[in-house]
C-alpha atoms as a PDB file:
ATOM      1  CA  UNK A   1     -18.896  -5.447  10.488  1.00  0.00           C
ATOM      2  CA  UNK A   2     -17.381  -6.769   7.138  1.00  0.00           C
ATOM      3  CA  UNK A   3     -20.414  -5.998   4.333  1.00  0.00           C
ATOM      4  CA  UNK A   4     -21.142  -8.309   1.526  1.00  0.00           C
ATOM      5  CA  UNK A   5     -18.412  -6.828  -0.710  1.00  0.00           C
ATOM      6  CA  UNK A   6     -15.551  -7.016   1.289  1.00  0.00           C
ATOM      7  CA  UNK A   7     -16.294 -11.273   2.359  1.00  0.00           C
ATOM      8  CA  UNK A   8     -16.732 -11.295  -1.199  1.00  0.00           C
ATOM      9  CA  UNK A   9     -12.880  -9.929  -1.894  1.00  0.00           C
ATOM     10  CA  UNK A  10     -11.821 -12.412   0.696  1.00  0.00           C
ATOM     11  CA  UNK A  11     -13.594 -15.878  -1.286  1.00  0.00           C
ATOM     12  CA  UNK A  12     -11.782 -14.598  -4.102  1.00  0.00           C
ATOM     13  CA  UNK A  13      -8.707 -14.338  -3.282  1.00  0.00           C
ATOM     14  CA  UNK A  14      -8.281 -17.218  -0.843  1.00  0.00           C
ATOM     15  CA  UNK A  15      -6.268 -19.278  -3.321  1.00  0.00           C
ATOM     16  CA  UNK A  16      -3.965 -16.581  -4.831  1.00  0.00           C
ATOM     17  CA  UNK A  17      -2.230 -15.317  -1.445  1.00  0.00           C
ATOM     18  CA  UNK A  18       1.089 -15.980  -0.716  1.00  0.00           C
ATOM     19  CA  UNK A  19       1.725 -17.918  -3.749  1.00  0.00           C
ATOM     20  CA  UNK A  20       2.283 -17.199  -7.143  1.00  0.00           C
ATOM     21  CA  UNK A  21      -1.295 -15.742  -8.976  1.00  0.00           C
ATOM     22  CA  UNK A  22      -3.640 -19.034  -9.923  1.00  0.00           C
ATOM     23  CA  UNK A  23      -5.453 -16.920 -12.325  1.00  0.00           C
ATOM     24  CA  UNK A  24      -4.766 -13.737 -14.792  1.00  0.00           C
ATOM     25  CA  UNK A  25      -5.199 -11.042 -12.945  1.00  0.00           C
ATOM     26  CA  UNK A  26      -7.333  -9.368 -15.876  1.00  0.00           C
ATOM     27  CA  UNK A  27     -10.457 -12.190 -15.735  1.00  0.00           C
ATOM     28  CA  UNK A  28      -9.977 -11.589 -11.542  1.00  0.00           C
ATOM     29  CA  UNK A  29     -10.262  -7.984 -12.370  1.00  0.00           C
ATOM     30  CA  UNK A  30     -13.555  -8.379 -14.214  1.00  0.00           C
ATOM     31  CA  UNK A  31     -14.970 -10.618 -11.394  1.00  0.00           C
ATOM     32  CA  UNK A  32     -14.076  -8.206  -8.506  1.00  0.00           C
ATOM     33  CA  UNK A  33     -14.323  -4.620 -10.000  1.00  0.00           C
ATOM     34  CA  UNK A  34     -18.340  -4.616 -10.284  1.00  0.00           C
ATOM     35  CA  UNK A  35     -18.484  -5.052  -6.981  1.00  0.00           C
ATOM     36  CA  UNK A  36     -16.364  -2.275  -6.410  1.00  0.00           C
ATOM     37  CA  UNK A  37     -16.453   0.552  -8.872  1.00  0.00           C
ATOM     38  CA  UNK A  38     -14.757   3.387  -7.136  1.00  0.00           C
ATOM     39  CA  UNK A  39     -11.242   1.063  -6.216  1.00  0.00           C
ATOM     40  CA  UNK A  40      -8.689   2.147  -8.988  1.00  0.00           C
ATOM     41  CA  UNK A  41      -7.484  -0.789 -10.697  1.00  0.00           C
ATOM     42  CA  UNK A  42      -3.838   0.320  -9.327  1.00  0.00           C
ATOM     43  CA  UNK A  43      -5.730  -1.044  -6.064  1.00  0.00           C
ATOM     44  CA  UNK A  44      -6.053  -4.178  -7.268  1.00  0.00           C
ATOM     45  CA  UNK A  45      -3.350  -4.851  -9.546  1.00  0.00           C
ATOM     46  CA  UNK A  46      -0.697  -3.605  -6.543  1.00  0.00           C
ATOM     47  CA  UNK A  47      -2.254  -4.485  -2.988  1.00  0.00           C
ATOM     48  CA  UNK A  48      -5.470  -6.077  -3.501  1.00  0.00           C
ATOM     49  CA  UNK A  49      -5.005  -8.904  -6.172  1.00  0.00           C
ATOM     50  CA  UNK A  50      -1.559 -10.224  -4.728  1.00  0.00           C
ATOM     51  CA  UNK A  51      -1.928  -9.333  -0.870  1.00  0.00           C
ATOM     52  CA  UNK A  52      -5.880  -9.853   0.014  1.00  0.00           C
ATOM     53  CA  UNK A  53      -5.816 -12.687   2.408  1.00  0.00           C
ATOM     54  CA  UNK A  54      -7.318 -13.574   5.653  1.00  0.00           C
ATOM     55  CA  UNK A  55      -4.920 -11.950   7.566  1.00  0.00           C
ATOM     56  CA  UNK A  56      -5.547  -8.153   5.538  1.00  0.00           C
ATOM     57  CA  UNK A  57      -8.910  -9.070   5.633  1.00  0.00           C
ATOM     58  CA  UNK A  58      -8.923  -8.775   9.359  1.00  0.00           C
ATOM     59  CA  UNK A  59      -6.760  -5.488   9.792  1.00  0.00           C
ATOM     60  CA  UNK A  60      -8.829  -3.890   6.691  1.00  0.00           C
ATOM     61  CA  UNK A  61     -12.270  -6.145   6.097  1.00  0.00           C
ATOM     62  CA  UNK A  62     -13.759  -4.030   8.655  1.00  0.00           C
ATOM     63  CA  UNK A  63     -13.687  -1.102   6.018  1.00  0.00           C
ATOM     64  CA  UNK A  64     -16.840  -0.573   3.492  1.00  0.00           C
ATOM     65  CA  UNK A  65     -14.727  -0.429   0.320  1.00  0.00           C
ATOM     66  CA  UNK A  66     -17.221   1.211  -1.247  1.00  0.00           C
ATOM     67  CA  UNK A  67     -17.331   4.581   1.060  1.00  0.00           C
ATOM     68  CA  UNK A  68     -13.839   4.413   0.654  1.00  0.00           C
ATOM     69  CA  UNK A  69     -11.747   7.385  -1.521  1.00  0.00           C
ATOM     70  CA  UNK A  70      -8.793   6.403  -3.499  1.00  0.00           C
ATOM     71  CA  UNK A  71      -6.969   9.417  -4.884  1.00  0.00           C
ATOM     72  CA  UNK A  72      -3.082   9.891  -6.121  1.00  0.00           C
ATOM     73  CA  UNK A  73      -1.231  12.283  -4.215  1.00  0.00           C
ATOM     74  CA  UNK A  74       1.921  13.821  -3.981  1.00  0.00           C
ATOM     75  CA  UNK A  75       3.338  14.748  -0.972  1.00  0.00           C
ATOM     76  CA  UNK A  76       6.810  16.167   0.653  1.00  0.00           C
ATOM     77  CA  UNK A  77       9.003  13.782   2.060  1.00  0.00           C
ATOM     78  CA  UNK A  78       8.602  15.178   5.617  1.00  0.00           C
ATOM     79  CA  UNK A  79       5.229  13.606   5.762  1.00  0.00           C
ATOM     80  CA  UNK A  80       6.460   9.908   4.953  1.00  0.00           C
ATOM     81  CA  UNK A  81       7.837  10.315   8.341  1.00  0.00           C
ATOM     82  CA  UNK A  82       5.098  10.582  10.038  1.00  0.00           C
ATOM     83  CA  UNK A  83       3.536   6.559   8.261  1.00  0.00           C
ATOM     84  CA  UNK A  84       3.213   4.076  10.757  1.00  0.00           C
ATOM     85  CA  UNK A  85       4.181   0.352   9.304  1.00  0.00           C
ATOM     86  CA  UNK A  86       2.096  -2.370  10.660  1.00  0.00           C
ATOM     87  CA  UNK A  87       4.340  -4.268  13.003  1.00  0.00           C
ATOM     88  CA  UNK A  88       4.051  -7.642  11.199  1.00  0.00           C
ATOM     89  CA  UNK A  89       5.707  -5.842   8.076  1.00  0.00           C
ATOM     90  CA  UNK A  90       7.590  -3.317   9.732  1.00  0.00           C
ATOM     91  CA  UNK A  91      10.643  -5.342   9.103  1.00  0.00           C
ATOM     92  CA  UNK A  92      10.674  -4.885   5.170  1.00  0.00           C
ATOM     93  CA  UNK A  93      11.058  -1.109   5.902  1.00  0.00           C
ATOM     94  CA  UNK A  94      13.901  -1.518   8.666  1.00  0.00           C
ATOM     95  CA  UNK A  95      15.540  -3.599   6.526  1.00  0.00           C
ATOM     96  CA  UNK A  96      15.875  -1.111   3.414  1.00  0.00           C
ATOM     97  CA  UNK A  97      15.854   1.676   5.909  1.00  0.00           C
ATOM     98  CA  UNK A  98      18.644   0.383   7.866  1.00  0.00           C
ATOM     99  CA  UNK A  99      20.633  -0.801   4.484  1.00  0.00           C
ATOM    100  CA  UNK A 100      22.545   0.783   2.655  1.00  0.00           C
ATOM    101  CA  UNK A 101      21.833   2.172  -1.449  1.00  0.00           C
ATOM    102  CA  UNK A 102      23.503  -0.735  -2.927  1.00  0.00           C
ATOM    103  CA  UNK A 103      21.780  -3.295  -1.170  1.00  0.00           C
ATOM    104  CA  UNK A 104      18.421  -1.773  -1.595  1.00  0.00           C
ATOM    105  CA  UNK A 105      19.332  -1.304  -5.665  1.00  0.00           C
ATOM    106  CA  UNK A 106      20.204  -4.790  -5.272  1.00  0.00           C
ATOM    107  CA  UNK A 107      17.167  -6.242  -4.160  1.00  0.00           C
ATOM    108  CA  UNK A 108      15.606  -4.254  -7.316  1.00  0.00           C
ATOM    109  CA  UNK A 109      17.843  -5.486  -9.649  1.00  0.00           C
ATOM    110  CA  UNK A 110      14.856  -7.660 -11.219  1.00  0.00           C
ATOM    111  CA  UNK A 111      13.604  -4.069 -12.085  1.00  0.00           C
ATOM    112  CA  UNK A 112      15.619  -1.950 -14.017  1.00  0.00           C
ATOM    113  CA  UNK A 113      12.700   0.699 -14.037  1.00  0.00           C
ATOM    114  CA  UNK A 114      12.444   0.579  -9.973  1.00  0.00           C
ATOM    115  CA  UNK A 115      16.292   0.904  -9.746  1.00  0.00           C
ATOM    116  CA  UNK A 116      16.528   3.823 -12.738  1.00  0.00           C
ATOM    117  CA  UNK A 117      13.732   5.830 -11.048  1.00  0.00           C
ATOM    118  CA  UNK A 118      15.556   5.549  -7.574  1.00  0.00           C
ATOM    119  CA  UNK A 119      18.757   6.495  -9.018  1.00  0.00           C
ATOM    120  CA  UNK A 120      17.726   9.202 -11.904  1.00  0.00           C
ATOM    121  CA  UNK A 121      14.501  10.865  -9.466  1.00  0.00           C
ATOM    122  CA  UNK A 122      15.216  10.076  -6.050  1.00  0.00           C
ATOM    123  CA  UNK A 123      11.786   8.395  -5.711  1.00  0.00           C
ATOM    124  CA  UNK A 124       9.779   4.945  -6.255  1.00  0.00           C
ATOM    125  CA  UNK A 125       8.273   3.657  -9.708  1.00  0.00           C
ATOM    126  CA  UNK A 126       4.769   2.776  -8.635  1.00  0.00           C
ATOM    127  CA  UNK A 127       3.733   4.598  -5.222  1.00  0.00           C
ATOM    128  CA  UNK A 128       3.106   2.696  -2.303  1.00  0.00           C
ATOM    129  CA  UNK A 129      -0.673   2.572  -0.427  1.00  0.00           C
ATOM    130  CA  UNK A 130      -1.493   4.864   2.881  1.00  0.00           C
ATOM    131  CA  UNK A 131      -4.416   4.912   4.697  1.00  0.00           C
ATOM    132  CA  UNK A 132      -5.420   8.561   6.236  1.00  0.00           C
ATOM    133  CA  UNK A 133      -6.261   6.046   9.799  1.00  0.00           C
ATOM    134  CA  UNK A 134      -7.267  10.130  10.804  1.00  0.00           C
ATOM    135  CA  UNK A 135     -10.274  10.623   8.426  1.00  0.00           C
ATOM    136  CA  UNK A 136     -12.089   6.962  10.465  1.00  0.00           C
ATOM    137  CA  UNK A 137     -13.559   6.811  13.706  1.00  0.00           C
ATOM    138  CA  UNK A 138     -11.355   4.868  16.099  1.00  0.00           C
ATOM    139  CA  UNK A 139     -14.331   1.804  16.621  1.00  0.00           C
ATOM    140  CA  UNK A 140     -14.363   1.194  12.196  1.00  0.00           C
ATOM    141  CA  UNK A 141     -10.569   0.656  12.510  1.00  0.00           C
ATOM    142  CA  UNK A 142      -8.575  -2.960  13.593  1.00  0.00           C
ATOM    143  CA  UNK A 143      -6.839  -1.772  16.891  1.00  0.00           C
ATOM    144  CA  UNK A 144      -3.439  -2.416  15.213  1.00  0.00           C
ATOM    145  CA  UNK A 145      -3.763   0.746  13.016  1.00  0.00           C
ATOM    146  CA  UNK A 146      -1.994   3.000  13.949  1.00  0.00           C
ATOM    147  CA  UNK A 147      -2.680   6.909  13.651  1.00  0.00           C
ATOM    148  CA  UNK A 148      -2.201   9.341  12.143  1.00  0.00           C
ATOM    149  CA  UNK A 149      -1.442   7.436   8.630  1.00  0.00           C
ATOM    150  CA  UNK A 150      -0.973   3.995   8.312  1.00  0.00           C
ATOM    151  CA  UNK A 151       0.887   2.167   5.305  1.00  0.00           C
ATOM    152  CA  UNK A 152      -0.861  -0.717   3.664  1.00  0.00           C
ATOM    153  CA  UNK A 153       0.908  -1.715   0.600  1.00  0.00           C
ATOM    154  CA  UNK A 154       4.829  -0.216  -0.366  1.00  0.00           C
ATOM    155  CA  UNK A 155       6.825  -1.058   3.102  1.00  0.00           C
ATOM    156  CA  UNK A 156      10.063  -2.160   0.797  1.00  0.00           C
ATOM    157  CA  UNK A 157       9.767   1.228  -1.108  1.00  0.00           C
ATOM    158  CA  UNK A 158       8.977   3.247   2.445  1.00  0.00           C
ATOM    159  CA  UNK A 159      12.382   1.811   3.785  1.00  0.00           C
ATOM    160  CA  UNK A 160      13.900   2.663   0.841  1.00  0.00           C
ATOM    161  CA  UNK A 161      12.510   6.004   0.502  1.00  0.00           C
ATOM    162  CA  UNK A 162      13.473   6.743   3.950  1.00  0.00           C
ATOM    163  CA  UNK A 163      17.105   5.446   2.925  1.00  0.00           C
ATOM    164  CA  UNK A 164      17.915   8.059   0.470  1.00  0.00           C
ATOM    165  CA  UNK A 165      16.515  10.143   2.097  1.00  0.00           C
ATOM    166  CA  UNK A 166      19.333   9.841   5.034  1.00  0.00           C
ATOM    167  CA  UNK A 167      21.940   9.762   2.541  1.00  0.00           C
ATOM    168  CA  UNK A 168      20.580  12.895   0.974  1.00  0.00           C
ATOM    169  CA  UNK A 169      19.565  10.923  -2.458  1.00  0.00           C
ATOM    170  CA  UNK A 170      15.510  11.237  -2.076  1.00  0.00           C
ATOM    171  CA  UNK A 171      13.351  14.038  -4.115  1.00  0.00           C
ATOM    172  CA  UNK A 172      11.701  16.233  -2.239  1.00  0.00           C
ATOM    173  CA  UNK A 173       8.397  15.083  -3.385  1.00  0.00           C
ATOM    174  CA  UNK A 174       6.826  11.504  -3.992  1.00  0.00           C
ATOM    175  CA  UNK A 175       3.627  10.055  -5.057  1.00  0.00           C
ATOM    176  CA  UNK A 176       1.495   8.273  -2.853  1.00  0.00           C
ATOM    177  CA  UNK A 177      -1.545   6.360  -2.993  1.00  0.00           C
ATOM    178  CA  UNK A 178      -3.876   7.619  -0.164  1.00  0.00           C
ATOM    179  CA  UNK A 179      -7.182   5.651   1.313  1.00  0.00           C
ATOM    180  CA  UNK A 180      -9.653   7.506   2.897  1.00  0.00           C
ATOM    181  CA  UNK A 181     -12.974   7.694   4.501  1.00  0.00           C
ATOM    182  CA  UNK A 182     -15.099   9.819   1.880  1.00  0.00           C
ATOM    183  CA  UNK A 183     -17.301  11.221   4.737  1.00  0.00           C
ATOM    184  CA  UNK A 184     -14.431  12.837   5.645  1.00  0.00           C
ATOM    185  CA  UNK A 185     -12.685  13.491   2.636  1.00  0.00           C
ATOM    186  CA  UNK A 186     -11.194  17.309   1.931  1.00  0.00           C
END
């Protein structure tokens, strides 16, 4: 069951998904983070803000935000193999995954930052989103997430991480955003 907090996310941010923000993301930021004071603003600024709509509100509403833990981690790259892309999305990771450097560099072109750190470290600017699916009983999760980790936000970057990594270009550690239940939380 969706709690108070999470239909409020979803009011909010019916008129600012798919289209281009309708307000400054700051004065959203001050309406939505009371209600949830342990979500990093990275959360909002990079999935929340520009992705919640009703459709992520149905694979994720289902979560209480607010027994949620948010922490920055860094992994090896051997574990962003084991991220399962949600099927709808899956095709902005084959894409990059299947592509080849130049294209991907390409579609970051708009980004000198993205395209430096890919080149210079091997590895994204901003980290993508995972849920740990593993650390939630089965019944609080949509039955399209898939376990053991489940991206939510970052499926250009995790094709393109998994692209250098092929072509031997990818560090051999990356930054990652990880969501987890905090009952179950190391």
């Amino acid at each position: 069951m969706k709690s108070h907090s999470n239909n409020f996310l979803l009011e909010r941010g019916k008129n600012l998904v798919p289209h281009i923000y309708r307000e400054e993301f700051e004065k959203y930021l001050s309406e939505v983070s009371p209600e949830f004071p342990n979500v990093p603003r990275d959360a909002f600024e990079e999935w929340i803000y520009p992705f919640w709509n009703e459709h992520i509100s149905l694979l994720y509403g289902g979560l209480d935000f607010k027994k949620l833990n948010f922490s920055l981690d860094t992994w090896p790259m051997s574990k962003f193999h084991l991220v399962k892309c949600y099927k709808k999305f899956d095709r902005h990771t084959s894409i990059q995954e299947e592509g080849t450097i130049e294209h991907l560099y390409q579609c970051y072109a708009y980004h000198k930052e993205a395209v430096s750190y890919w080149k210079d470290l091997g590895t994204w600017f901003k980290p993508p989103w995972v849920l740990d699916s593993n650390s939630f009983p089965s019944e609080m999760l949509h039955r399209d997430i898939e376990k053991p980790l489940m991206l939510i936000e970052g499926h250009t970057r995790l094709g393109g991480l998994r692209l250098h990594d092929k072509n031997g270009l990818a560090s051999q550690t990356h930054k990652i955003w990880v969501i987890s239940n905090k009952s179950k939380s190391k």
